[in-house]
PDB file of N, CA and C in Angstrom:
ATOM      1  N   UNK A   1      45.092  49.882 109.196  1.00  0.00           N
ATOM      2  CA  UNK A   1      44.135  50.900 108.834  1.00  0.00           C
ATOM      3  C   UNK A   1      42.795  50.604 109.491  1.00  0.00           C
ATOM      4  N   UNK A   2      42.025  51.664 109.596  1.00  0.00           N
ATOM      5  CA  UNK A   2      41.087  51.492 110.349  1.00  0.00           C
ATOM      6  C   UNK A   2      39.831  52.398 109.576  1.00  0.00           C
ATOM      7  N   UNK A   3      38.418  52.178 109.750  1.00  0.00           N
ATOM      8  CA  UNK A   3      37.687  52.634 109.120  1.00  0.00           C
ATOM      9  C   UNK A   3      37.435  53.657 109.734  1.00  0.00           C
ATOM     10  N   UNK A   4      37.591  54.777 108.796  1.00  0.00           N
ATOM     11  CA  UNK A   4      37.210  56.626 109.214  1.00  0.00           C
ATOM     12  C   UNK A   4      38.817  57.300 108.973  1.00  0.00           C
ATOM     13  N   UNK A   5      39.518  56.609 108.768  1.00  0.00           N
ATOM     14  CA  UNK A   5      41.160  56.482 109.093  1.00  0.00           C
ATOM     15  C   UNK A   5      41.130  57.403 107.404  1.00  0.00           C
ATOM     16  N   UNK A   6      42.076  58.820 107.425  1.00  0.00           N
ATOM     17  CA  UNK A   6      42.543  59.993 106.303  1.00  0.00           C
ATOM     18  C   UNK A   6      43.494  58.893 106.001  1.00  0.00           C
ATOM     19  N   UNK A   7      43.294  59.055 104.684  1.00  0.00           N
ATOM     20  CA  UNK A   7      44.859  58.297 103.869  1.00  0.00           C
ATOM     21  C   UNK A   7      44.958  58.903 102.670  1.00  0.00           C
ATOM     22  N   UNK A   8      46.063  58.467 101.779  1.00  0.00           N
ATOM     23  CA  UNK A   8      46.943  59.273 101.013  1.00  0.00           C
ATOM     24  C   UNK A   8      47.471  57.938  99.555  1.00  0.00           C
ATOM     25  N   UNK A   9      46.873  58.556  98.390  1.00  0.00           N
ATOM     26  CA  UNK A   9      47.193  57.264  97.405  1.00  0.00           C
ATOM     27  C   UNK A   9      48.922  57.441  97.363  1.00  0.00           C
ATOM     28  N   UNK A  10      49.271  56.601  96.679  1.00  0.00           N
ATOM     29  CA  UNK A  10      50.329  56.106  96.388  1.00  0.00           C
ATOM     30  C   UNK A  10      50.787  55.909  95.063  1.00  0.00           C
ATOM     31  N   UNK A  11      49.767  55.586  94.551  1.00  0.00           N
ATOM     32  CA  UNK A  11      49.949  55.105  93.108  1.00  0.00           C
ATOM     33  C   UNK A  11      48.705  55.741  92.964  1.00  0.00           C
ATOM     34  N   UNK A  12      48.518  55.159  91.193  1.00  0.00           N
ATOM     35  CA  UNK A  12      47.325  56.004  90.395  1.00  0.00           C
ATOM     36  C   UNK A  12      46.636  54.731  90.284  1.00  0.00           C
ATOM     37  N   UNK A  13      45.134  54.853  90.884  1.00  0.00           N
ATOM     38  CA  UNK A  13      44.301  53.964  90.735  1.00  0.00           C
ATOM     39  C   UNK A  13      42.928  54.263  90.329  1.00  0.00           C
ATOM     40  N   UNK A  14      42.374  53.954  89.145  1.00  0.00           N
ATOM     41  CA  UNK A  14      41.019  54.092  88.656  1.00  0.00           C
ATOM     42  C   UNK A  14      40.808  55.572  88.343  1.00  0.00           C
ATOM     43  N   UNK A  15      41.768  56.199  87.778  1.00  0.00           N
ATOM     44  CA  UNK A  15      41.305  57.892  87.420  1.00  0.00           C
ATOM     45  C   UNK A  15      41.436  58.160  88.780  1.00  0.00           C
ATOM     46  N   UNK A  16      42.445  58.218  89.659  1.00  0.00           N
ATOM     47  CA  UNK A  16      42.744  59.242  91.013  1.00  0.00           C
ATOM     48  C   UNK A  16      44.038  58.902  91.153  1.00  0.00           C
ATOM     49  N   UNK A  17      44.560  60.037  91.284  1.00  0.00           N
ATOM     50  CA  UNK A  17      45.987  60.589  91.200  1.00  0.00           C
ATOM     51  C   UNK A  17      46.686  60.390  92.720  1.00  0.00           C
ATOM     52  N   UNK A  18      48.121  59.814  92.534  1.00  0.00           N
ATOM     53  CA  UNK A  18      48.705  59.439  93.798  1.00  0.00           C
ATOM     54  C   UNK A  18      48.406  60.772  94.402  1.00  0.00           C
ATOM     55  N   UNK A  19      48.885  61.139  95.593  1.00  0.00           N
ATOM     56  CA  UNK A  19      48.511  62.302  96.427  1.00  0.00           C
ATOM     57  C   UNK A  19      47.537  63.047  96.847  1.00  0.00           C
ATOM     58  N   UNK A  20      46.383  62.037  96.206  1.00  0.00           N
ATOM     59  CA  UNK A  20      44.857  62.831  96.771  1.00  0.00           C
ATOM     60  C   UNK A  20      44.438  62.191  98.095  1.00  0.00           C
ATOM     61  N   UNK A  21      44.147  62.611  98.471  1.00  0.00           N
ATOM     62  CA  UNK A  21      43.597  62.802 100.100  1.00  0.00           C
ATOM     63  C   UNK A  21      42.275  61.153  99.941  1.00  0.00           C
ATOM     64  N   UNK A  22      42.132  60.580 101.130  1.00  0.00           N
ATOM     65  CA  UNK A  22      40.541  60.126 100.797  1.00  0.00           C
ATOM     66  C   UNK A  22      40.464  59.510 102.561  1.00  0.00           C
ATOM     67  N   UNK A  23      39.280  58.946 102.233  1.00  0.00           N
ATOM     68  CA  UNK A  23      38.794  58.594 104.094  1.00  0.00           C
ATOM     69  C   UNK A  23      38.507  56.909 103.351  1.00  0.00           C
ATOM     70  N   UNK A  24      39.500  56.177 104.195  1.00  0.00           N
ATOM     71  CA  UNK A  24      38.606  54.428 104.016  1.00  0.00           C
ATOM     72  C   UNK A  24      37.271  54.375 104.701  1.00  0.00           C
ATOM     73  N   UNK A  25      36.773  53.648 103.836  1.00  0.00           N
ATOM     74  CA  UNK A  25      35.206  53.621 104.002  1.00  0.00           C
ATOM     75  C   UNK A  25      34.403  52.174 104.411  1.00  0.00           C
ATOM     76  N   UNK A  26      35.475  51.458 103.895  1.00  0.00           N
ATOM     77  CA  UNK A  26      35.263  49.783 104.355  1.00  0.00           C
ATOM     78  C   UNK A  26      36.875  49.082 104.087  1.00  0.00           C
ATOM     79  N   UNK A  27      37.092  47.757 104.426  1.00  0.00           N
ATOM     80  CA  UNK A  27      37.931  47.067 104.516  1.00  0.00           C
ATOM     81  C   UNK A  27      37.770  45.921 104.250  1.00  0.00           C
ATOM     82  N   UNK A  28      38.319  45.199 103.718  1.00  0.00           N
ATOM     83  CA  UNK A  28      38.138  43.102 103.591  1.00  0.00           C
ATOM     84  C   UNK A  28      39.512  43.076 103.082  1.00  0.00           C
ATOM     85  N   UNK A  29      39.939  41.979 104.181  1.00  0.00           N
ATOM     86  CA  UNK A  29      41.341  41.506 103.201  1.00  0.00           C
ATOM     87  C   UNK A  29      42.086  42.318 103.176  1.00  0.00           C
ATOM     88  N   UNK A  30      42.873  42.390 101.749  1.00  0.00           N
ATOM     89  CA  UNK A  30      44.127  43.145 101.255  1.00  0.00           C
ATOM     90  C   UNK A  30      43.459  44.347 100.411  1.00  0.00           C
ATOM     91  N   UNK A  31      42.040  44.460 100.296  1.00  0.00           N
ATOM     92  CA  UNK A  31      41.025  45.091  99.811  1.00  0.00           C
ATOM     93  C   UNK A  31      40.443  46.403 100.697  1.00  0.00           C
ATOM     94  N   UNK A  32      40.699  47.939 100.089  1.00  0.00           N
ATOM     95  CA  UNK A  32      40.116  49.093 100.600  1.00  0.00           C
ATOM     96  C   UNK A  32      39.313  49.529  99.692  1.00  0.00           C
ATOM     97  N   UNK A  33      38.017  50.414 100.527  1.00  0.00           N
ATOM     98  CA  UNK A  33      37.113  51.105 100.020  1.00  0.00           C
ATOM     99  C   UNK A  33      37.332  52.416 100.198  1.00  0.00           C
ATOM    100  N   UNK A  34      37.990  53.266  99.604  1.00  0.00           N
ATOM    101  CA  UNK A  34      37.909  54.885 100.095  1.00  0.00           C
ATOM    102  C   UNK A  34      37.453  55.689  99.350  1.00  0.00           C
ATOM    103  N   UNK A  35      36.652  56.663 100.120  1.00  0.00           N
ATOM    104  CA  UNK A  35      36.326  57.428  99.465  1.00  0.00           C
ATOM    105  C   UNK A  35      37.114  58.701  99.162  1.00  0.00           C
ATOM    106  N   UNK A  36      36.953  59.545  98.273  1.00  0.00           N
ATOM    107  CA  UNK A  36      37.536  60.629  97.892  1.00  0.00           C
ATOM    108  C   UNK A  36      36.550  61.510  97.141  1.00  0.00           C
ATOM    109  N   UNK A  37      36.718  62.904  96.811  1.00  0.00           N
ATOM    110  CA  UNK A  37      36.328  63.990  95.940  1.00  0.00           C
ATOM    111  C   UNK A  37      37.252  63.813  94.654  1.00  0.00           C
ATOM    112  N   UNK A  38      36.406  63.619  93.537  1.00  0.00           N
ATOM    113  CA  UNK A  38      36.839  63.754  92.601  1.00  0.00           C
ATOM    114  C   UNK A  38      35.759  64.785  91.324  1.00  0.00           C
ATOM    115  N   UNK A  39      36.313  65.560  90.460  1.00  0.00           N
ATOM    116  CA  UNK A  39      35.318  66.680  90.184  1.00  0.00           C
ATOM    117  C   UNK A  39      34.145  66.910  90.807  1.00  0.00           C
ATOM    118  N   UNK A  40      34.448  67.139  92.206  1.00  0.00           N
ATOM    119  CA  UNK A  40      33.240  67.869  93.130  1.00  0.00           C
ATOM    120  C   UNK A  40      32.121  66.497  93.347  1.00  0.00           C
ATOM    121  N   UNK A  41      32.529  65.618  93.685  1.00  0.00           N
ATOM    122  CA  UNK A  41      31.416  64.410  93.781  1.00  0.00           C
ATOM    123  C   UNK A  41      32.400  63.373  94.664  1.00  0.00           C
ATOM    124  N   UNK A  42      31.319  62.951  95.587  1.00  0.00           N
ATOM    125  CA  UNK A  42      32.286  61.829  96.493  1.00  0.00           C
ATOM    126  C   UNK A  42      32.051  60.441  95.298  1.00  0.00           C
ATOM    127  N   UNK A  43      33.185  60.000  95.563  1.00  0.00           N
ATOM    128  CA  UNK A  43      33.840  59.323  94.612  1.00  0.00           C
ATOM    129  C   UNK A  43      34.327  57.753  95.444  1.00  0.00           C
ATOM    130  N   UNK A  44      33.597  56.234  95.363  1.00  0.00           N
ATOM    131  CA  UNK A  44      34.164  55.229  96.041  1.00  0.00           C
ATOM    132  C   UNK A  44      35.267  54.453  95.327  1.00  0.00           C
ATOM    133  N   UNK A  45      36.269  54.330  96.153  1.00  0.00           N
ATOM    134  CA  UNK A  45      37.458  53.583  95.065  1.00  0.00           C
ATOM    135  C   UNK A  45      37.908  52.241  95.577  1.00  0.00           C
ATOM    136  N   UNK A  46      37.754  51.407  94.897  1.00  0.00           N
ATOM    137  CA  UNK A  46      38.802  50.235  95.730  1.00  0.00           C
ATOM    138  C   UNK A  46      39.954  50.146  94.880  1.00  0.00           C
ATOM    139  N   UNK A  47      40.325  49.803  96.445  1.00  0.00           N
ATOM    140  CA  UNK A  47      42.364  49.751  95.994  1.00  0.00           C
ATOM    141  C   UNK A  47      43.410  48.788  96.930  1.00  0.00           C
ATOM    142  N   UNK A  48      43.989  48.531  96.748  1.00  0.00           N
ATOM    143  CA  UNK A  48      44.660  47.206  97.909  1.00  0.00           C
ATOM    144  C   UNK A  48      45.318  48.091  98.674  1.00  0.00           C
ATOM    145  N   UNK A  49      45.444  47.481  99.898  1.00  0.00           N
ATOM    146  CA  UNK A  49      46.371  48.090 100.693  1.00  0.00           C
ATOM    147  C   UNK A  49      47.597  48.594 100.565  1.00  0.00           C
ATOM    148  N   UNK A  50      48.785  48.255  99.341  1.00  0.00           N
ATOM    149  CA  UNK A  50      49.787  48.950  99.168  1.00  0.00           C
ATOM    150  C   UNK A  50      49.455  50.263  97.969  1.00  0.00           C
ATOM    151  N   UNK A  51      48.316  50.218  98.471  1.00  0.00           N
ATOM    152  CA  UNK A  51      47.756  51.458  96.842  1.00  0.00           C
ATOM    153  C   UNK A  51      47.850  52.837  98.022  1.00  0.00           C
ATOM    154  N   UNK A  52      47.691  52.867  99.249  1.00  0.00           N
ATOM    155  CA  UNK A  52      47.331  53.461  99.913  1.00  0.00           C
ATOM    156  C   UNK A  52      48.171  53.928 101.399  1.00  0.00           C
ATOM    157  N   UNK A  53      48.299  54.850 102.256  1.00  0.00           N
ATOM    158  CA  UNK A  53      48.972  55.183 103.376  1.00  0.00           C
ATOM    159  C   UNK A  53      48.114  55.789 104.084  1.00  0.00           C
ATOM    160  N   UNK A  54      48.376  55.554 105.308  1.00  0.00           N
ATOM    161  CA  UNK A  54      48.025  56.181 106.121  1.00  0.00           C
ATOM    162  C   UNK A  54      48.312  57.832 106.478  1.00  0.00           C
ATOM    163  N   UNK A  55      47.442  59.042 106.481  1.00  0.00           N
ATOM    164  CA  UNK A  55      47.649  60.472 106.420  1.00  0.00           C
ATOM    165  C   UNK A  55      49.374  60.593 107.241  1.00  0.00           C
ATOM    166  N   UNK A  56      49.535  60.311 108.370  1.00  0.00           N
ATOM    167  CA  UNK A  56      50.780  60.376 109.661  1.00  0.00           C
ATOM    168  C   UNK A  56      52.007  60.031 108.673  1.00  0.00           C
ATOM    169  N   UNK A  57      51.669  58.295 108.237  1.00  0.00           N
ATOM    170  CA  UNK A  57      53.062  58.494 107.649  1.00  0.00           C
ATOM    171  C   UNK A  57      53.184  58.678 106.609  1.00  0.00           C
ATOM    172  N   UNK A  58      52.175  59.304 105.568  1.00  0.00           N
ATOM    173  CA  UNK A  58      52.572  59.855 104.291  1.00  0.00           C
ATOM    174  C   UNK A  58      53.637  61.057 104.710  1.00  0.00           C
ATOM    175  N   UNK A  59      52.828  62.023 105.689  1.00  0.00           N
ATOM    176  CA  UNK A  59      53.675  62.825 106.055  1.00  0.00           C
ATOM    177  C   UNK A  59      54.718  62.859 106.337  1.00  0.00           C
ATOM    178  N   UNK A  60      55.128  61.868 107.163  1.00  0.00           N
ATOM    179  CA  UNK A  60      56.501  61.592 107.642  1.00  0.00           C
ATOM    180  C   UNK A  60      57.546  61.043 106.723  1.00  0.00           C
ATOM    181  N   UNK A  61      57.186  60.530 105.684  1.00  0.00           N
ATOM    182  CA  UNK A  61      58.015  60.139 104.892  1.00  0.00           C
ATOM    183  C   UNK A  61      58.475  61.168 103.520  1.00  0.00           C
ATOM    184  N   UNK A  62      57.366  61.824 103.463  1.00  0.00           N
ATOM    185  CA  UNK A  62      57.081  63.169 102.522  1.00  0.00           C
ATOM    186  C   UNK A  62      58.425  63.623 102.857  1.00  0.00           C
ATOM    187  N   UNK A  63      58.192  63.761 104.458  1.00  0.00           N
ATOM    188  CA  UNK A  63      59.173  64.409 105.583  1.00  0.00           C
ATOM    189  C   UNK A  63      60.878  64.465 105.396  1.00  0.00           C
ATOM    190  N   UNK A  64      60.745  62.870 105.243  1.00  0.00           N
ATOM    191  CA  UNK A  64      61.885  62.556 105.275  1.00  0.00           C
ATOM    192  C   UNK A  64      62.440  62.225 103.761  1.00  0.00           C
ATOM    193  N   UNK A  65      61.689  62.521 102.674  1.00  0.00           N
ATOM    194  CA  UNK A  65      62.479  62.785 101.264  1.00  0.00           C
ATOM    195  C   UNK A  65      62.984  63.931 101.088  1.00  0.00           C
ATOM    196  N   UNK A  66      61.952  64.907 101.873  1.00  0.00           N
ATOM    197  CA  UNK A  66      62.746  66.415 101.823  1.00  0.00           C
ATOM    198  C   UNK A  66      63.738  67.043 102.581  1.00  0.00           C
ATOM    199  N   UNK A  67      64.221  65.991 102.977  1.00  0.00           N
ATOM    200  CA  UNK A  67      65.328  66.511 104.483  1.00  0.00           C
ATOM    201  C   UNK A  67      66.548  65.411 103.553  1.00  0.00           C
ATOM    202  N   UNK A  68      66.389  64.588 102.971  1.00  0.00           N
ATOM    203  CA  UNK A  68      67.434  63.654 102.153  1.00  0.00           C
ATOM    204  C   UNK A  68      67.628  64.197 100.895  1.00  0.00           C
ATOM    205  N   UNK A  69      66.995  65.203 100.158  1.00  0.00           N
ATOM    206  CA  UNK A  69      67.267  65.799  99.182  1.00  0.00           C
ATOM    207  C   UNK A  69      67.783  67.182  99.574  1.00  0.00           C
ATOM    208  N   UNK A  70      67.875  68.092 101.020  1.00  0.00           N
ATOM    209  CA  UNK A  70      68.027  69.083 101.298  1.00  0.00           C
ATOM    210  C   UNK A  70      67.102  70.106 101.064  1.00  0.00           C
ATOM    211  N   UNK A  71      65.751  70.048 100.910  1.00  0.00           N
ATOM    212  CA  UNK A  71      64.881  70.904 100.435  1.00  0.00           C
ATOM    213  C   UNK A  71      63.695  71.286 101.867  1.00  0.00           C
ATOM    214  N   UNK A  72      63.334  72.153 102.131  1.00  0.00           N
ATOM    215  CA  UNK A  72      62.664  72.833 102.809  1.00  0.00           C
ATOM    216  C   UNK A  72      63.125  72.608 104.721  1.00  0.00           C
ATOM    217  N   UNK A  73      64.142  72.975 104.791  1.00  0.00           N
ATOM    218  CA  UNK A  73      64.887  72.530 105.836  1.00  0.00           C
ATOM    219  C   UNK A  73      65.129  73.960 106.958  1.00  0.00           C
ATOM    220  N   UNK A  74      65.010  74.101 108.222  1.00  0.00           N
ATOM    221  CA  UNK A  74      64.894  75.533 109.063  1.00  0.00           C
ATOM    222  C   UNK A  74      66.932  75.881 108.617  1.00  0.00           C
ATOM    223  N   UNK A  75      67.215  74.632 108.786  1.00  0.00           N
ATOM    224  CA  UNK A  75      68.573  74.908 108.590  1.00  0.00           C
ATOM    225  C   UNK A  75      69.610  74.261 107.600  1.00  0.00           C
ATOM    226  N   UNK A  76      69.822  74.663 106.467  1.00  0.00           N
ATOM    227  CA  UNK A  76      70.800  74.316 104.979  1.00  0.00           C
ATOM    228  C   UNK A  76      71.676  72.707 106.048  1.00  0.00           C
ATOM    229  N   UNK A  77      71.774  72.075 105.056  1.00  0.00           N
ATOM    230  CA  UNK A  77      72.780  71.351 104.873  1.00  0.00           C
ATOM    231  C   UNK A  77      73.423  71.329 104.179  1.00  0.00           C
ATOM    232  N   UNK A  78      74.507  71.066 104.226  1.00  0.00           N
ATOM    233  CA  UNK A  78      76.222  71.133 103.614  1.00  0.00           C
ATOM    234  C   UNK A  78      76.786  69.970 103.283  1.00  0.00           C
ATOM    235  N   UNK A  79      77.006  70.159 101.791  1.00  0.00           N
ATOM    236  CA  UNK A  79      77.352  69.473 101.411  1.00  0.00           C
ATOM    237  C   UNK A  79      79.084  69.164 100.799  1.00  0.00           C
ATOM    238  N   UNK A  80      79.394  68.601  99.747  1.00  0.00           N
ATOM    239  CA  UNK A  80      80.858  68.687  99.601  1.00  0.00           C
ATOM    240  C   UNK A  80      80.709  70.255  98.713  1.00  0.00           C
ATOM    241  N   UNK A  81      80.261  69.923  97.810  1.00  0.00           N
ATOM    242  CA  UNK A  81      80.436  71.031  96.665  1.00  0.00           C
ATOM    243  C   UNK A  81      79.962  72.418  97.431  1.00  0.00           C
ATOM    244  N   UNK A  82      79.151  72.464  98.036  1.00  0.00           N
ATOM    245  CA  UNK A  82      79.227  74.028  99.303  1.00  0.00           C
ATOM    246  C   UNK A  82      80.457  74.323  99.529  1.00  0.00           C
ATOM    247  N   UNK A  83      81.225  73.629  99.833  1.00  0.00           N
ATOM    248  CA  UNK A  83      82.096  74.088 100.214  1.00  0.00           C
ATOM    249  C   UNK A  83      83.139  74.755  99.869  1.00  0.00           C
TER     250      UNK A  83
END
């Protein structure tokens, strides 16, 4: 991670809900500073590095739960019971 770097919680840390958006703001260690909006106010949070993802592969993995569950796909997958 890098500072200015969009990331994506993971877990629920300090009153902010996995899936909110935030920008790291500093770094030390196993230790992040990000910020986020929380009721309309920038909001600083620290959180360790597995509290947190990077924006790319939240997505990609988002990605790839919804293609392993069959859900939002250009083209159905088939399964036994389809058949």
């Amino acid at each position: 991670m890098e500072i200015g770097e969009s990331v994506v919680f993971v877990n629920d840390v300090e009153r902010t809900q996995a899936g909110r958006y935030g920008r790291v703001m500093g770094l030390c260690d196993d230790t992040v500073m990000v910020g986020c909006r929380l009721r309309e106010r920038l909001q600083y949070v620290l959180v360790h590095t597995w509290d947190v993802l990077p924006q790319p592969m939240w997505r990609r993995l988002f990605r790839r739960r919804q293609i392993a569950h069959g859900k939002n796909l250009r083209t159905p997958v088939i399964t036994r019971r389809d058949r």
